[in-house]
Protein backbone atom coordinates (compact mmCIF):
# COMPACT_ATOMS: atom_id res chain seq x y z
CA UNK A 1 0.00 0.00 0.00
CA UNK A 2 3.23 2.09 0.88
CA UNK A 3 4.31 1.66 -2.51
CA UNK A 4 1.04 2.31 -4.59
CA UNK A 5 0.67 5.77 -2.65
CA UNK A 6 4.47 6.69 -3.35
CA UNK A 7 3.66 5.85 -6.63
CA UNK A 8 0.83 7.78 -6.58
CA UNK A 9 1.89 10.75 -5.11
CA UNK A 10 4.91 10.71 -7.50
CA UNK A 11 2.94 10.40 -10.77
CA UNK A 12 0.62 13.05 -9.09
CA UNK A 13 4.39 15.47 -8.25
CA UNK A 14 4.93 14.95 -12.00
CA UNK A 15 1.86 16.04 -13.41
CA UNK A 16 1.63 18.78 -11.10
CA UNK A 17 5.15 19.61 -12.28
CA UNK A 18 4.61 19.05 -16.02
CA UNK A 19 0.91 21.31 -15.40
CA UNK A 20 3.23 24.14 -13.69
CA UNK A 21 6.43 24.14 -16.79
CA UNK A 22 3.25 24.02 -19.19
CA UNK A 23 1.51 27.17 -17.63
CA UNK A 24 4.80 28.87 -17.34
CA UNK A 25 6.18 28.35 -21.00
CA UNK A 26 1.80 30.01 -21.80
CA UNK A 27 2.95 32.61 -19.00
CA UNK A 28 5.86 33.45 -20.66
CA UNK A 29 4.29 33.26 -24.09
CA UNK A 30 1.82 35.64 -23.10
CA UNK A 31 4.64 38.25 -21.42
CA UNK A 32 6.66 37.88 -24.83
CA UNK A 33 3.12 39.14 -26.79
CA UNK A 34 2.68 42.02 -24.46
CA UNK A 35 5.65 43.61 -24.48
CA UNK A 36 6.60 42.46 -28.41
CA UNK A 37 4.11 45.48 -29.78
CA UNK A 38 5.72 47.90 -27.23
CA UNK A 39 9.20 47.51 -28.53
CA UNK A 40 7.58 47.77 -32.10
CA UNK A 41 5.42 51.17 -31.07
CA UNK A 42 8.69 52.35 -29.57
CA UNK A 43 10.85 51.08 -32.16
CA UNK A 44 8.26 53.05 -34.82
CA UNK A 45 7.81 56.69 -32.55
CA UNK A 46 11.61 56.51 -32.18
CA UNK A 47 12.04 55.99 -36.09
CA UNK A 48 9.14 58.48 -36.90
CA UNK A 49 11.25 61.14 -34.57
CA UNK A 50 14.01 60.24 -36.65
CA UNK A 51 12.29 61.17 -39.99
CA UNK A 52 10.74 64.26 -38.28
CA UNK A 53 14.56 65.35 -37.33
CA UNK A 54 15.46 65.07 -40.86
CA UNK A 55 12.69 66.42 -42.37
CA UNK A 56 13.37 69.62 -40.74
CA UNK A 57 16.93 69.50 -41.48
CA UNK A 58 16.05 69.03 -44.79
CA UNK A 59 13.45 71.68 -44.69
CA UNK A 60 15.54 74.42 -43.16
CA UNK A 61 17.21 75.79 -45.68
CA UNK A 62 21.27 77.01 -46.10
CA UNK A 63 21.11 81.32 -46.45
CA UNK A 64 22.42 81.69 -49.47
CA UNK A 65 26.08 83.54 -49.82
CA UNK A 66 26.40 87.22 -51.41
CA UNK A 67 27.60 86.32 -54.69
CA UNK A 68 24.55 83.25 -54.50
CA UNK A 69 22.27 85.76 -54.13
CA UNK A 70 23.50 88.00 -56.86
CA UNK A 71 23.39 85.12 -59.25
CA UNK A 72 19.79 84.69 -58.06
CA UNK A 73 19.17 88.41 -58.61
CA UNK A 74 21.25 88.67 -62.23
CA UNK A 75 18.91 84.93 -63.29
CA UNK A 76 15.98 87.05 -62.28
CA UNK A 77 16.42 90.19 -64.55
CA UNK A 78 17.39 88.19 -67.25
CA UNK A 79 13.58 86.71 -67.06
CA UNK A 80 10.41 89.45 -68.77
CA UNK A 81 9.38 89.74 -65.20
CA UNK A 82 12.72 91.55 -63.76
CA UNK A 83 13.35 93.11 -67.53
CA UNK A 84 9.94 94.82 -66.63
CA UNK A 85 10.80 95.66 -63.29
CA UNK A 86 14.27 96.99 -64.59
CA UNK A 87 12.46 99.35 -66.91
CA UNK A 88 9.95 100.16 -64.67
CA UNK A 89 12.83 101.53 -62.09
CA UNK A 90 14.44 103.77 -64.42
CA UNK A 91 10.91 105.42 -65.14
CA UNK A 92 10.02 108.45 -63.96
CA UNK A 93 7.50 106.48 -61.62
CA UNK A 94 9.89 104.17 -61.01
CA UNK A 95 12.21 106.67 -59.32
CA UNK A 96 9.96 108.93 -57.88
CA UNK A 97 8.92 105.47 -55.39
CA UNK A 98 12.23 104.56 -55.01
CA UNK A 99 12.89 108.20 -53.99
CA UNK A 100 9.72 108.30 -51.49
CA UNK A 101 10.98 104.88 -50.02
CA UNK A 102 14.75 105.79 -49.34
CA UNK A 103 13.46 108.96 -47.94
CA UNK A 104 12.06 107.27 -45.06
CA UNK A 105 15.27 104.07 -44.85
CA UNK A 106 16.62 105.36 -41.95
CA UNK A 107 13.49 105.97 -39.50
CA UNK A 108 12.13 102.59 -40.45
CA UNK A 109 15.82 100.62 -39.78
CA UNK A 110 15.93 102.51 -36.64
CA UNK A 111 11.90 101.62 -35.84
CA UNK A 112 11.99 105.33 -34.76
CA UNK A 113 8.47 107.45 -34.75
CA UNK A 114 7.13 108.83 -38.16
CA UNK A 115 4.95 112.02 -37.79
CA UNK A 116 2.05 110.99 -40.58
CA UNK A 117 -1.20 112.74 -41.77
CA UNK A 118 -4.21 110.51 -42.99
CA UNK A 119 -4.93 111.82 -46.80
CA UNK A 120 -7.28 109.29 -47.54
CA UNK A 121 -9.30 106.23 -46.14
CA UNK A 122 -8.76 103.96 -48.93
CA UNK A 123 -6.47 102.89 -50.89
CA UNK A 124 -5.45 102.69 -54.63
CA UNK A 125 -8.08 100.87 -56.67
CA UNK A 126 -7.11 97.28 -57.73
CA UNK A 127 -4.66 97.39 -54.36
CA UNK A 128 -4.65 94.29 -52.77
CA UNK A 129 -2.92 94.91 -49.22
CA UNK A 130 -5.67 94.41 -46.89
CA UNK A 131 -6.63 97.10 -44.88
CA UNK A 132 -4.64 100.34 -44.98
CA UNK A 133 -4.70 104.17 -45.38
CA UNK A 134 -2.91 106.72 -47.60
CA UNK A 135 -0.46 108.80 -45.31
CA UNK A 136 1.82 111.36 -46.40
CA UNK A 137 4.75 111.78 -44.01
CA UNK A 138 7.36 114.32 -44.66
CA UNK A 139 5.96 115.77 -48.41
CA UNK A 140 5.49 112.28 -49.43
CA UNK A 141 2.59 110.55 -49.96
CA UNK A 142 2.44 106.43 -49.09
CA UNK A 143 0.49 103.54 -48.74
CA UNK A 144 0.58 102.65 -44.86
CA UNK A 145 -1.20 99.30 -44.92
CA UNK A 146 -1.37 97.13 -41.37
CA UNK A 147 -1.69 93.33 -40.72
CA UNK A 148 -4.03 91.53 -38.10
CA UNK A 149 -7.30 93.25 -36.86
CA UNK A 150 -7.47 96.95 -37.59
CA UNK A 151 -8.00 97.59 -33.88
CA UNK A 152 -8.86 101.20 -33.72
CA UNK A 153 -7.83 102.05 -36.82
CA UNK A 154 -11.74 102.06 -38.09
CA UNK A 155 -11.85 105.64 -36.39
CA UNK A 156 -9.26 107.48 -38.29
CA UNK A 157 -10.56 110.26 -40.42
CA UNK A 158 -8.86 112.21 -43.32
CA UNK A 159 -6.13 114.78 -41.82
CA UNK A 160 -5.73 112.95 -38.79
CA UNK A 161 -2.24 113.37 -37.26
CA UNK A 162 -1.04 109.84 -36.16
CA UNK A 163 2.69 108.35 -35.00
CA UNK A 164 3.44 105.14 -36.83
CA UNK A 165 6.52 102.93 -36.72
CA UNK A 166 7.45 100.16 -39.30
CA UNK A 167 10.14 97.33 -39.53
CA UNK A 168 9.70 97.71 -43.70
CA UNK A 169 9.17 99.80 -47.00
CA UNK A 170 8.44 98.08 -50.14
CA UNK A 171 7.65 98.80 -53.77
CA UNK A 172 6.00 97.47 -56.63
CA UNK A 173 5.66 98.20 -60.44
CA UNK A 174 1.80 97.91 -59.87
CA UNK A 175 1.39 100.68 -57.28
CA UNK A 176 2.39 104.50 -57.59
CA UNK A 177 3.44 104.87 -53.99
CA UNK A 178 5.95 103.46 -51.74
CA UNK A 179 4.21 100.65 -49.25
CA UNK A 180 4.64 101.04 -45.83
CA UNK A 181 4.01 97.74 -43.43
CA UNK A 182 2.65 99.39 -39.86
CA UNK A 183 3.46 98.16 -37.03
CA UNK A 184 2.42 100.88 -34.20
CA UNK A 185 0.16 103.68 -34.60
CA UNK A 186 -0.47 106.54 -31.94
CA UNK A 187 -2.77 109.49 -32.02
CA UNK A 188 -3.29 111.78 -29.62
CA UNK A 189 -0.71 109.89 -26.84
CA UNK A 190 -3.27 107.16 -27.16
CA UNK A 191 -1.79 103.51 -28.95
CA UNK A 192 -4.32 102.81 -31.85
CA UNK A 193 -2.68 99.78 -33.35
CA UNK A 194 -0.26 97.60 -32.72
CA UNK A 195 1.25 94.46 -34.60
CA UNK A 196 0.34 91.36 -32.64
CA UNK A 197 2.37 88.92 -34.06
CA UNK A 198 0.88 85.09 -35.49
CA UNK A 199 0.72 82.07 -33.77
CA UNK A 200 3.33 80.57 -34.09
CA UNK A 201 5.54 82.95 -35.97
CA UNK A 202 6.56 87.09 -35.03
């Protein structure tokens, strides 16, 4: 009888032994498919950042060098749209808005205050600028055009007397007056614009 329940209890060891290997290796089986799509997910965000990285070194681009930029600028007048242009700065137009814009180079570098006088509350027909305001500061007569809500500029009335300050002058062939971006207008001590810059960018 000694013998049959050794027996027994040793078959009965065995199984319980083979029962707890079997549930182990499905233990270990089951730990192995858990964790095998982490390493992938990481392995992918990891690899994504990687792309992402390059991308935007790829994206950002080199500043070109002086002479780059002149072979840019010489490829460009060589096309009908910079011959245009060309001719269209040697006209008398041409040269009276490149006048009107140097006149006011240093002021704008600087971001100083220019003293301006509202001469009328819309602009050139055909301009496409946004909103904006003819302004003649100092004799000349420009197009002061503003990004972003208007603010109060919706109250300013012909003759006005405002302060403005602007980062930039530009020109084109298409408009008789220099254009001036505004940044910061004051009347009366009292701020009636100023640039709030994007989301995102300045």
């Amino acid at each position: 009888m000694k013998n049959k329940r050794n027996a027994l209890s040793g078959s009965d060891l065995s199984g319980d032994r083979s029962m707890l290997i079997k549930t182990t290796k499905i233990m270990k089986k089951a730990i192995y498919a858990l964790i095998l799509p982490l390493v992938v997910a990481g392995g992918l965000v990891f690899a994504n950042r990687e792309v992402k990285n390059d991308d935007s070194k790829k994206l950002t681009p080199k500043p070109l060098s002086a002479a780059e930029r002149r072979a840019a600028m010489e490829q460009w007048e060589a096309t009908p749209a910079g011959i245009k242009f060309k001719e269209w700065k040697a006209s008398p137009e041409g040269k009276k808005v490149l006048a009107g814009a140097a006149k006011i180079r240093k002021p704008v570098s600087a971001f100083t205050n220019m003293e301006a006088v509202v001469t009328s509350l819309s602009l050139p027909p055909g301009s496409r600028l946004g909103f904006g305001v003819m302004a003649r500061i100092d004799g000349v007569d420009y197009i002061l055009r503003f990004d972003n809500e208007p603010q109060q500029l919706r109250s300013l009335k012909v003759n006005d007397k405002i302060i403005i300050k602007s980062h930039s002058v530009s020109y084109a062939p298409k408009y008789a007056y220099p254009i001036v971006s505004g940044e910061y207008a004051e009347r009366d001590g009292k701020i009636i614009y100023k640039h709030t810059p994007r989301k995102g960018g300045c």
